[in-house]
PDB file of N, CA and C in Angstrom:
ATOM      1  N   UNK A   1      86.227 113.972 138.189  1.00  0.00           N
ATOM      2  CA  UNK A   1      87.585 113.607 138.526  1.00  0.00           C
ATOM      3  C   UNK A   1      88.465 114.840 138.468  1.00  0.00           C
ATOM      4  N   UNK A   2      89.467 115.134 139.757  1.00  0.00           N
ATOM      5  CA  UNK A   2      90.043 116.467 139.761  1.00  0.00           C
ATOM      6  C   UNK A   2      91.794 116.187 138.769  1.00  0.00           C
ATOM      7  N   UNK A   3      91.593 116.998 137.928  1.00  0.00           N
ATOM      8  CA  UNK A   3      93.256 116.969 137.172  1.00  0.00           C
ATOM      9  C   UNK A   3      93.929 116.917 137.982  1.00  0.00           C
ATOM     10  N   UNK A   4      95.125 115.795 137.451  1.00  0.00           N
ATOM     11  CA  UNK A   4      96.221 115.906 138.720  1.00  0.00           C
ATOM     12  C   UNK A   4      97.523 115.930 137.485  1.00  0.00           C
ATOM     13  N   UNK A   5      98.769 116.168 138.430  1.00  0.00           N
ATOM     14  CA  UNK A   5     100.183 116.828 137.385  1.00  0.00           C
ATOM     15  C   UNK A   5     100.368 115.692 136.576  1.00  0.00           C
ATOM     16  N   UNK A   6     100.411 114.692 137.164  1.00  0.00           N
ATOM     17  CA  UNK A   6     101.210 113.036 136.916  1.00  0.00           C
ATOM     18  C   UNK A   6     100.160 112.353 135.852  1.00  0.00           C
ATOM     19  N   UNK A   7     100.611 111.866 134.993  1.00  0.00           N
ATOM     20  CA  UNK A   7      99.476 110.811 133.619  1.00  0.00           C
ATOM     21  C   UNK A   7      99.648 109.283 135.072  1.00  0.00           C
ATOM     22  N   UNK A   8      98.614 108.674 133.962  1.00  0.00           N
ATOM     23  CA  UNK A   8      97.823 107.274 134.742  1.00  0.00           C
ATOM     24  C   UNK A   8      99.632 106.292 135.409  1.00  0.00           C
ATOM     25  N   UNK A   9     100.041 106.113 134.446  1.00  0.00           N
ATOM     26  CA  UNK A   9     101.485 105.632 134.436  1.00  0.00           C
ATOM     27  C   UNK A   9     101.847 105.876 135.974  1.00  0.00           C
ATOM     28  N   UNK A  10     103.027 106.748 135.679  1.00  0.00           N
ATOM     29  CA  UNK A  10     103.634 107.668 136.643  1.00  0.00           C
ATOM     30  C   UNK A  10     102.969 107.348 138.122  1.00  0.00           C
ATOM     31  N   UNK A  11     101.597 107.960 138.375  1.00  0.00           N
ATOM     32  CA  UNK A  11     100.911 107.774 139.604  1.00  0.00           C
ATOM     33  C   UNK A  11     100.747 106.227 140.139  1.00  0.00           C
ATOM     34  N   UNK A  12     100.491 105.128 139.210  1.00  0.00           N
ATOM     35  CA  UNK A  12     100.431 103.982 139.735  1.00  0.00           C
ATOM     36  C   UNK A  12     101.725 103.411 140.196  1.00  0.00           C
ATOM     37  N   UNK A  13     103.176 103.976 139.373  1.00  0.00           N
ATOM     38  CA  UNK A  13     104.533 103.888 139.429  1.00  0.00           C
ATOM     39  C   UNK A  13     104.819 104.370 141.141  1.00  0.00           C
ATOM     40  N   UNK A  14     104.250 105.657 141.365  1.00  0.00           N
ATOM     41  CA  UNK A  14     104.696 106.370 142.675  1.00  0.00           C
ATOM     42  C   UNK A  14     103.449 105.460 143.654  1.00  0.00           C
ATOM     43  N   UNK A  15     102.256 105.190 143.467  1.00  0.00           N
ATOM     44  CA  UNK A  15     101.651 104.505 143.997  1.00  0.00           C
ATOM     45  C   UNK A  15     102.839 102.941 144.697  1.00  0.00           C
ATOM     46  N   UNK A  16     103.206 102.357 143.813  1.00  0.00           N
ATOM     47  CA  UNK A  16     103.606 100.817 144.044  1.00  0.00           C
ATOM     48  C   UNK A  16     104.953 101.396 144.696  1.00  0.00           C
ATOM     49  N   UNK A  17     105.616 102.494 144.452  1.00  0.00           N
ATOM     50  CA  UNK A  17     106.853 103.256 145.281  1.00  0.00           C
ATOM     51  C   UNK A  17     106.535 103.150 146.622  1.00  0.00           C
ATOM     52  N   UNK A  18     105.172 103.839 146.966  1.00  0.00           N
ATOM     53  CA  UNK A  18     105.160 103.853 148.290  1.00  0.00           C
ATOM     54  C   UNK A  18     105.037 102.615 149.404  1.00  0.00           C
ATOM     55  N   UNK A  19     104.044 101.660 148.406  1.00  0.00           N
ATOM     56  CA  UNK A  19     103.765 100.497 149.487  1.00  0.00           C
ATOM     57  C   UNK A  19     105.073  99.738 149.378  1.00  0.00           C
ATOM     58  N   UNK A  20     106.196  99.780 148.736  1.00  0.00           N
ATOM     59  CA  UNK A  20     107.517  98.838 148.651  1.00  0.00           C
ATOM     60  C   UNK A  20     108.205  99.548 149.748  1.00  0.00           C
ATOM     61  N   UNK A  21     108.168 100.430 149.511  1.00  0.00           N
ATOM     62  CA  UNK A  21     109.261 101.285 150.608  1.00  0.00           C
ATOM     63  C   UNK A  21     109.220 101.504 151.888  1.00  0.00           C
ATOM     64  N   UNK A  22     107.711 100.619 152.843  1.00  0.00           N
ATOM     65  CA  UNK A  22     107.753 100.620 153.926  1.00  0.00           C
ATOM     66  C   UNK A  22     109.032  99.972 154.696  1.00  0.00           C
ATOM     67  N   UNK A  23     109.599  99.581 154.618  1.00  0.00           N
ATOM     68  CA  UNK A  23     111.360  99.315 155.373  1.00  0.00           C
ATOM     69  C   UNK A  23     112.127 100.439 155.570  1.00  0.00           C
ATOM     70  N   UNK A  24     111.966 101.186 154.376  1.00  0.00           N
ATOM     71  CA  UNK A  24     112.838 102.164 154.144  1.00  0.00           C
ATOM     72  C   UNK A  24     112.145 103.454 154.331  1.00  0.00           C
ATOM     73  N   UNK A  25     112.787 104.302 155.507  1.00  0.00           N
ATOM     74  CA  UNK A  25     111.601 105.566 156.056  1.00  0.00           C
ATOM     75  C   UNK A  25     112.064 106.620 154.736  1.00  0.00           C
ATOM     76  N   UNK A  26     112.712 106.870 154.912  1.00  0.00           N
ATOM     77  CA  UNK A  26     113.600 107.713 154.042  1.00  0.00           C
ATOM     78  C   UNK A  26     112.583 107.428 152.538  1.00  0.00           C
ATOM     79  N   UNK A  27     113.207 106.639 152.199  1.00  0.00           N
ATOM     80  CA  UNK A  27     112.096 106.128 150.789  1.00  0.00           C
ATOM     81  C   UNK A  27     110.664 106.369 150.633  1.00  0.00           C
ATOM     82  N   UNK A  28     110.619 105.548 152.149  1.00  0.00           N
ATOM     83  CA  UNK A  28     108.503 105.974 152.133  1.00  0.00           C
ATOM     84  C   UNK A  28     108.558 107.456 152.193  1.00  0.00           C
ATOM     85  N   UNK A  29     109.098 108.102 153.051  1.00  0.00           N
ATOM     86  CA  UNK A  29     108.830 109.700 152.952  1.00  0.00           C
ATOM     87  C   UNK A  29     108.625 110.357 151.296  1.00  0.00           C
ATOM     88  N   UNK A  30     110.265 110.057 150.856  1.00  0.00           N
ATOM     89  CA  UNK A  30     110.286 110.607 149.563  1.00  0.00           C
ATOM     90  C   UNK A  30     109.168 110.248 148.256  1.00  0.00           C
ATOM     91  N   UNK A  31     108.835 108.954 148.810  1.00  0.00           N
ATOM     92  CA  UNK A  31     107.412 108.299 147.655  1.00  0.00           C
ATOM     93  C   UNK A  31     106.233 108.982 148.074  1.00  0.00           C
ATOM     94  N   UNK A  32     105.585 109.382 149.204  1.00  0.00           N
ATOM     95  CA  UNK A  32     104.451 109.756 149.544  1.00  0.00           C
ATOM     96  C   UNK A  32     104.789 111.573 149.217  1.00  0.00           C
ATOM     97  N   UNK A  33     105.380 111.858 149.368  1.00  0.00           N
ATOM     98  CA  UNK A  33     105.779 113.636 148.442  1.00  0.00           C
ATOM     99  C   UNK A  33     105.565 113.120 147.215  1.00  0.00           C
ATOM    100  N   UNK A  34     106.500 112.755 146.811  1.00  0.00           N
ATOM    101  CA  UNK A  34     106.294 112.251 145.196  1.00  0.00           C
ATOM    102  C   UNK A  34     104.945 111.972 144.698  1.00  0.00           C
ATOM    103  N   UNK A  35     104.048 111.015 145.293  1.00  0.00           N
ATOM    104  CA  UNK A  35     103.024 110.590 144.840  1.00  0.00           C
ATOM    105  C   UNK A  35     101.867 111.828 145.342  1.00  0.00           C
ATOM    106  N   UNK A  36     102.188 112.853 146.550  1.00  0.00           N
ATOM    107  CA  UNK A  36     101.171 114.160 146.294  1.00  0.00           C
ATOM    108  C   UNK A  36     101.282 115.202 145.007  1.00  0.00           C
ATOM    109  N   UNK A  37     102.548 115.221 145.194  1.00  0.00           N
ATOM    110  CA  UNK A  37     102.907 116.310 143.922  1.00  0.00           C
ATOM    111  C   UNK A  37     102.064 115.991 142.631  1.00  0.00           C
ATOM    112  N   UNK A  38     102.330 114.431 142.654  1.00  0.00           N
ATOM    113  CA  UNK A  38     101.593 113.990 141.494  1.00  0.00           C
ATOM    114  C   UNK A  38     100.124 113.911 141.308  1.00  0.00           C
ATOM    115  N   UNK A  39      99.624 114.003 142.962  1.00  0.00           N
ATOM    116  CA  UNK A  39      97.611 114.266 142.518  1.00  0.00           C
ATOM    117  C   UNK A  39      97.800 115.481 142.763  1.00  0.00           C
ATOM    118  N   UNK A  40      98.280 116.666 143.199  1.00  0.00           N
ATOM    119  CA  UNK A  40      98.293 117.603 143.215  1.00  0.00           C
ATOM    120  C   UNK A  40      97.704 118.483 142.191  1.00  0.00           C
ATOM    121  N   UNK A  41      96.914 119.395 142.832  1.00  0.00           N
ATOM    122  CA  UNK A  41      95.791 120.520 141.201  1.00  0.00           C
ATOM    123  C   UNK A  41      96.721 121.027 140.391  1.00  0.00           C
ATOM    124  N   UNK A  42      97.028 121.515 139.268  1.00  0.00           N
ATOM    125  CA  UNK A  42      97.931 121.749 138.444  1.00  0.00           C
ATOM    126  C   UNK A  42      98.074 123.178 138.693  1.00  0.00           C
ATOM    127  N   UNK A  43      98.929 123.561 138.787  1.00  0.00           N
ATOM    128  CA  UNK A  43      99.222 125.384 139.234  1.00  0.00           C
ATOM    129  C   UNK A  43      98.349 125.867 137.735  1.00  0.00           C
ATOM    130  N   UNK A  44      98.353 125.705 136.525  1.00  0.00           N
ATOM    131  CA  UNK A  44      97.760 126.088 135.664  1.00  0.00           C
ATOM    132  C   UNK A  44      95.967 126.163 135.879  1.00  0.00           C
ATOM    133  N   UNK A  45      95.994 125.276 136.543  1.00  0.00           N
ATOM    134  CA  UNK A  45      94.529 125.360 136.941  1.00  0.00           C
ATOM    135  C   UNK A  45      93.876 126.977 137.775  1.00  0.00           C
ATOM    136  N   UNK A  46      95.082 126.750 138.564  1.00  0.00           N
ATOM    137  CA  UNK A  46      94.778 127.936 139.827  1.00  0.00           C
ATOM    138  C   UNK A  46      94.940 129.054 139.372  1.00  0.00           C
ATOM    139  N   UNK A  47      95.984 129.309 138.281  1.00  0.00           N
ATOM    140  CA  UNK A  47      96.491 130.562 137.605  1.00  0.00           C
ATOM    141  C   UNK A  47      95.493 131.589 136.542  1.00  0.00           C
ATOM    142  N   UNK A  48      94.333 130.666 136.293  1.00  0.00           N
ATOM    143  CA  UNK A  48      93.728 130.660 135.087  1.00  0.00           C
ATOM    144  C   UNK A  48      92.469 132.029 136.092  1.00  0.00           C
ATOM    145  N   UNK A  49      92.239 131.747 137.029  1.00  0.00           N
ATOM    146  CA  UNK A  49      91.811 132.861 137.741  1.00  0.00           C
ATOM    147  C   UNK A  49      92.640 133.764 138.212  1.00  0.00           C
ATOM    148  N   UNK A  50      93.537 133.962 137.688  1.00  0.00           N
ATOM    149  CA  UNK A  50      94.515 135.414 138.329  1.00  0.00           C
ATOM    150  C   UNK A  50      94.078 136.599 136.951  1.00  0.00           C
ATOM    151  N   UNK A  51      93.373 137.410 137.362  1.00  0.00           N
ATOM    152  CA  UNK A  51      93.224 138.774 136.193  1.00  0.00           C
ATOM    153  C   UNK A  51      94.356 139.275 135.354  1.00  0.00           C
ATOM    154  N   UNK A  52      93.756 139.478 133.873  1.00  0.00           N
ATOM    155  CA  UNK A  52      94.947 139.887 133.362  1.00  0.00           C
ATOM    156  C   UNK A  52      95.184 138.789 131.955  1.00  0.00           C
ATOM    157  N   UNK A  53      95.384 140.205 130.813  1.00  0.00           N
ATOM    158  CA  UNK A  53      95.177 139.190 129.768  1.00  0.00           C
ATOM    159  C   UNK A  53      96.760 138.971 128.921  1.00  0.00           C
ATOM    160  N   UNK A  54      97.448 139.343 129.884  1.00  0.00           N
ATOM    161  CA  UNK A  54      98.928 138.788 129.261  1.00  0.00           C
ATOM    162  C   UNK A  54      99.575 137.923 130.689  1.00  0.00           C
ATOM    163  N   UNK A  55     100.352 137.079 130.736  1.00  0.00           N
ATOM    164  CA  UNK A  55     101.662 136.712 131.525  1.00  0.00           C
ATOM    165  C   UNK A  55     101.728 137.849 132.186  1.00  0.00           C
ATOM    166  N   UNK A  56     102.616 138.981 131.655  1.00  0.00           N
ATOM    167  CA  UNK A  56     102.931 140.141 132.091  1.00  0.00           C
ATOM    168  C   UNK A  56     101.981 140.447 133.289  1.00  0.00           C
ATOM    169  N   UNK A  57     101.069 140.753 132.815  1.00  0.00           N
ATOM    170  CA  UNK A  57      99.749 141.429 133.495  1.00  0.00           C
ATOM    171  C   UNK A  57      99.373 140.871 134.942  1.00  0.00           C
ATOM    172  N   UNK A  58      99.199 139.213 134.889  1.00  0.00           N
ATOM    173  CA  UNK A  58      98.815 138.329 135.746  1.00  0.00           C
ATOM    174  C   UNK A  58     100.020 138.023 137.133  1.00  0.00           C
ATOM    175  N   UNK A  59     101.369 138.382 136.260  1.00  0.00           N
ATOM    176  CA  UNK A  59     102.596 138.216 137.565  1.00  0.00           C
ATOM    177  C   UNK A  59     102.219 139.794 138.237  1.00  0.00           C
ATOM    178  N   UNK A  60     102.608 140.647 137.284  1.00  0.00           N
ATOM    179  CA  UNK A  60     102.277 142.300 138.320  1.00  0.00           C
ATOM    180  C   UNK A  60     101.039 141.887 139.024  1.00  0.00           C
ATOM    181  N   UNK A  61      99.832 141.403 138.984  1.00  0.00           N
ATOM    182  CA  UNK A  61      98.374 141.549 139.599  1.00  0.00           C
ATOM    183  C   UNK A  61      99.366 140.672 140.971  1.00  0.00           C
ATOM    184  N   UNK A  62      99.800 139.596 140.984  1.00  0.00           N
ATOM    185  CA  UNK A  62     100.534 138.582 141.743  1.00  0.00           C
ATOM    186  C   UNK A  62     101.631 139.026 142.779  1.00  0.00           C
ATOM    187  N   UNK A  63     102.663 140.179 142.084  1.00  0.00           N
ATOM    188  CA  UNK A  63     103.924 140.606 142.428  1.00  0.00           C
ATOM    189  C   UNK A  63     104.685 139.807 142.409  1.00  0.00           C
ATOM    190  N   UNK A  64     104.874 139.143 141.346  1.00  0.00           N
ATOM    191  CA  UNK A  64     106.191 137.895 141.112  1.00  0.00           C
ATOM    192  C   UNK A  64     106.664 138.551 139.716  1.00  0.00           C
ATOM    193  N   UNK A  65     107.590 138.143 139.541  1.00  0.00           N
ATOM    194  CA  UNK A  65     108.660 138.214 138.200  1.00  0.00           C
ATOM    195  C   UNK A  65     107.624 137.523 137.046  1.00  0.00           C
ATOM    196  N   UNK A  66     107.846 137.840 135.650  1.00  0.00           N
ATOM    197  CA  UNK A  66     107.171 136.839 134.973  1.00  0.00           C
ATOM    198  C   UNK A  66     107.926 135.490 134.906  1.00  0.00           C
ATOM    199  N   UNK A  67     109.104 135.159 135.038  1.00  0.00           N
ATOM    200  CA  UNK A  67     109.803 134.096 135.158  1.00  0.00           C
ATOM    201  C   UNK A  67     109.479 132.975 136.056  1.00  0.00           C
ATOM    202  N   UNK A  68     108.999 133.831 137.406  1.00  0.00           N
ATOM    203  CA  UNK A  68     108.007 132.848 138.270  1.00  0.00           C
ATOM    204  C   UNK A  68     107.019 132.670 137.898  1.00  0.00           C
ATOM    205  N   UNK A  69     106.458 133.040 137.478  1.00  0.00           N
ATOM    206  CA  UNK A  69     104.815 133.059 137.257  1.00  0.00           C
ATOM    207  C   UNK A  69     104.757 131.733 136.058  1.00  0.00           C
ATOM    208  N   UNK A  70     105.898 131.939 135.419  1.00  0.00           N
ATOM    209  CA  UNK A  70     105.942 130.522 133.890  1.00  0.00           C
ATOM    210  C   UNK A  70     106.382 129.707 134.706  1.00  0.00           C
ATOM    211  N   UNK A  71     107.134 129.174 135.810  1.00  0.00           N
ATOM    212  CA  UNK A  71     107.829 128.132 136.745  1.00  0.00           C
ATOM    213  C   UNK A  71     106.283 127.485 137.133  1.00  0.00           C
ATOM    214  N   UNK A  72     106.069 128.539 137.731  1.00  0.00           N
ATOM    215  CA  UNK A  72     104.315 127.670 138.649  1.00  0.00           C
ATOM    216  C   UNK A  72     102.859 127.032 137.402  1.00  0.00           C
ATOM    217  N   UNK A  73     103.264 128.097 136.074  1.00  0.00           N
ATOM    218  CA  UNK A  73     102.469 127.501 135.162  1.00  0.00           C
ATOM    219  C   UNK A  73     102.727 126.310 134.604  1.00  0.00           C
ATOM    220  N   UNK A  74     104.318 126.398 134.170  1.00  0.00           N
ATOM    221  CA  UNK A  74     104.424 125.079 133.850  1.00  0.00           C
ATOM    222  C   UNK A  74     105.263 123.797 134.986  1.00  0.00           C
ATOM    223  N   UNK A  75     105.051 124.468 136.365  1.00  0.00           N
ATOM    224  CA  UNK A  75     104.634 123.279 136.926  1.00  0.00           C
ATOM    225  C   UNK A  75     106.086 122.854 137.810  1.00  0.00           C
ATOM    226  N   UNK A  76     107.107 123.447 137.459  1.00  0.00           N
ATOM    227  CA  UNK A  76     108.729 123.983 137.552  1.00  0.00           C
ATOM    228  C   UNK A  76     108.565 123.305 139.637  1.00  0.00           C
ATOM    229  N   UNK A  77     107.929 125.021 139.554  1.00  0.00           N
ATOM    230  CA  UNK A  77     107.769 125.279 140.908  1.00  0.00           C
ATOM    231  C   UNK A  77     106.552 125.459 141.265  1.00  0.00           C
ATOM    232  N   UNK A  78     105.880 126.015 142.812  1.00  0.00           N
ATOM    233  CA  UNK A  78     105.014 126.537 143.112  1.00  0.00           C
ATOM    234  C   UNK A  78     105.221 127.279 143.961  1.00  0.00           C
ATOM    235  N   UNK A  79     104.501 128.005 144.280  1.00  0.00           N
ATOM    236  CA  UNK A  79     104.423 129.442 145.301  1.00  0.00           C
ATOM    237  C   UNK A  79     104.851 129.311 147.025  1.00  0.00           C
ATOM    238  N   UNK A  80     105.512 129.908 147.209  1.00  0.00           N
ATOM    239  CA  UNK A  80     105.809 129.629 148.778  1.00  0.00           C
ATOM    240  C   UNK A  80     104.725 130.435 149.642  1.00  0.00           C
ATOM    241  N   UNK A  81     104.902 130.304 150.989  1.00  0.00           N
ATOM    242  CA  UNK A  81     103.779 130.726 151.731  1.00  0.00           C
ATOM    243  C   UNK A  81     102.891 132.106 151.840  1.00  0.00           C
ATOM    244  N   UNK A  82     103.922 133.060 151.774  1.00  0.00           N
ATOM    245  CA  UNK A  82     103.639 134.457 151.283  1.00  0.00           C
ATOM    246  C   UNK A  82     102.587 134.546 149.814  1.00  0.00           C
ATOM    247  N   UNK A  83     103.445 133.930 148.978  1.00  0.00           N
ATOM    248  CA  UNK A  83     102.773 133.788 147.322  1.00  0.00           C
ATOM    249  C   UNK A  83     101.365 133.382 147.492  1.00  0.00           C
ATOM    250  N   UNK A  84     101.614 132.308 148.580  1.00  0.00           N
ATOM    251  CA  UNK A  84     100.220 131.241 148.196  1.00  0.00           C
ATOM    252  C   UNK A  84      98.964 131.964 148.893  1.00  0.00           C
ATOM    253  N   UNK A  85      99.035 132.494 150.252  1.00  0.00           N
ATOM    254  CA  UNK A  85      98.327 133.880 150.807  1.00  0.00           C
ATOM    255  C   UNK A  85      97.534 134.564 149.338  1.00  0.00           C
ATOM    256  N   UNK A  86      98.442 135.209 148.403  1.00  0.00           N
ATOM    257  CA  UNK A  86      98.077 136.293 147.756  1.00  0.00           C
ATOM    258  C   UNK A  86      97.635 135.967 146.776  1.00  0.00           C
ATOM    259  N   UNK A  87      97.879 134.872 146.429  1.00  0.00           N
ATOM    260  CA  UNK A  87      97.022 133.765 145.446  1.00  0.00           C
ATOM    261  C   UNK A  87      95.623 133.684 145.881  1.00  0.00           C
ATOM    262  N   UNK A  88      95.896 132.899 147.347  1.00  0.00           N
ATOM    263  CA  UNK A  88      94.380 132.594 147.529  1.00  0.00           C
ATOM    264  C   UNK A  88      93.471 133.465 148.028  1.00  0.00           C
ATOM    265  N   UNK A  89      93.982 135.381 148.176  1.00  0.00           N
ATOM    266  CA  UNK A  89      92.869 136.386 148.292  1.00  0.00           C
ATOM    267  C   UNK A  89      92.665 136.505 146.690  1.00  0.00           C
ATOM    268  N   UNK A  90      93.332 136.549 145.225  1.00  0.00           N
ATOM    269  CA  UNK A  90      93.100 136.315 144.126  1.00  0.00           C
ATOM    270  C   UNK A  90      92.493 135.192 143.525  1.00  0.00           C
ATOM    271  N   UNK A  91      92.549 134.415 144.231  1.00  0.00           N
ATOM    272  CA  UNK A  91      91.547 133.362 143.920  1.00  0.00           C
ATOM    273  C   UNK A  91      90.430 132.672 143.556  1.00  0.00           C
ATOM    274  N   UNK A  92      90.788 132.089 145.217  1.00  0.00           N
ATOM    275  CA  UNK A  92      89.821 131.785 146.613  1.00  0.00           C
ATOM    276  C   UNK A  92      90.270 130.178 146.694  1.00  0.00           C
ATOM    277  N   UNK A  93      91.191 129.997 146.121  1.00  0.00           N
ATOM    278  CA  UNK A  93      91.748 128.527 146.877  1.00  0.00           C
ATOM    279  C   UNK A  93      92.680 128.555 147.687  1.00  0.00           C
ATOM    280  N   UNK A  94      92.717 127.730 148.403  1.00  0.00           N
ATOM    281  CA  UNK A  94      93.269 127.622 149.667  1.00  0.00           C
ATOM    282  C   UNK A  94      94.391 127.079 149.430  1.00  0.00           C
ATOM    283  N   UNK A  95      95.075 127.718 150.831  1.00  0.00           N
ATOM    284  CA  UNK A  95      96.751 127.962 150.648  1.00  0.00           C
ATOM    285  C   UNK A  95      97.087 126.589 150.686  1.00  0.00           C
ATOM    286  N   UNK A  96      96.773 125.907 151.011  1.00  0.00           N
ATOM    287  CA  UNK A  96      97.239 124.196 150.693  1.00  0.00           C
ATOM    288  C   UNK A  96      96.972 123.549 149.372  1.00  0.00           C
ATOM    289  N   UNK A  97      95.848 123.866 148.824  1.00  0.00           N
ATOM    290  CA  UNK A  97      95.726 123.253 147.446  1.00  0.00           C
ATOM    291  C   UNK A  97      96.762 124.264 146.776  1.00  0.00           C
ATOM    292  N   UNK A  98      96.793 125.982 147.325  1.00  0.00           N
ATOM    293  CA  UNK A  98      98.243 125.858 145.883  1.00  0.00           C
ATOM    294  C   UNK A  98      99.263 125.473 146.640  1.00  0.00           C
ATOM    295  N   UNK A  99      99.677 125.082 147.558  1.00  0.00           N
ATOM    296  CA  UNK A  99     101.364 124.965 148.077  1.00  0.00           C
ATOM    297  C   UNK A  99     101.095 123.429 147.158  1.00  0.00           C
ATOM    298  N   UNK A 100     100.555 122.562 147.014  1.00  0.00           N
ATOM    299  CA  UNK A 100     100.035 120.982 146.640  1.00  0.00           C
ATOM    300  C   UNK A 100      99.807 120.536 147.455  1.00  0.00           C
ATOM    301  N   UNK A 101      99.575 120.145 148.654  1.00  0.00           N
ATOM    302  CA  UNK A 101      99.603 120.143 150.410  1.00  0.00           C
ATOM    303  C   UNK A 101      98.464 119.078 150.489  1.00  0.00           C
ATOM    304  N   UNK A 102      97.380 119.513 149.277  1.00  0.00           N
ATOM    305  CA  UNK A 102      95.972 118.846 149.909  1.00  0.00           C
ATOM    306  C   UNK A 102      95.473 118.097 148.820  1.00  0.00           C
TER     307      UNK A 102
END
C-alpha cells in the first residue's frame, strides 16, 4: 500500500465530498484536487533520496532556499515545474508523482 498525505478519516471525508458534489462543478472540481492531494506520495518520501546529510546540504544539491525545501517536507507546498524536473534527474520520480499529479 503506497503512503498517502491524508489519515483513513479525511480521505473517506474527501471521498463522500466528491460523489455529493456532482451538481455542483465548482465543488466536484475542488473535491477531486482535494481528494488527490490527499493520495498523493508524501514529498518526504521523495526528499529522502535527495543527497546530503543536513537540510542545508539537500536544498543547495536542489537549488532551493532551505525554507522551501521544509515547505515540501512538511508538506506546506510542493515543487513547481522547473523544481520537479530537477528533482526527478535527483531522483528518478517522475515529474507528476512530485507535482502530486499521479
Amino acid at each position: 500500500m503506497k503512503p498517502t498525505v491524508g489519515n483513513d478519516r479525511s480521505l473517506r471525508w474527501a471521498e463522500r465530498l466528491v460523489e455529493t458534489s456532482s451538481g455542483d462543478d465548482r465543488g466536484a472540481r475542488r473535491a477531486k484536487r482535494l481528494l488527490a492531494h490527499l493520495q498523493a506520495l508524501p514529498m518526504s518520501v521523495i526528499l529522502e533520496k535527495v543527497p546530503g546529510n543536513t537540510v542545508a546540504q539537500q536544498a543547495a544539491s536542489v537549488g532551493v532556499s532551505r525554507q522551501t525545501f521544509y515547505y515540501w517536507l512538511t508538506g506546506v507546498t510542493r515543487p513547481n515545474d522547473i523544481q520537479a524536473r530537477k528533482l526527478k534527474r535527483i531522483t528518478g520520480y517522475e515529474c507528476d508523482v512530485i507535482r502530486g499529479r499521479a
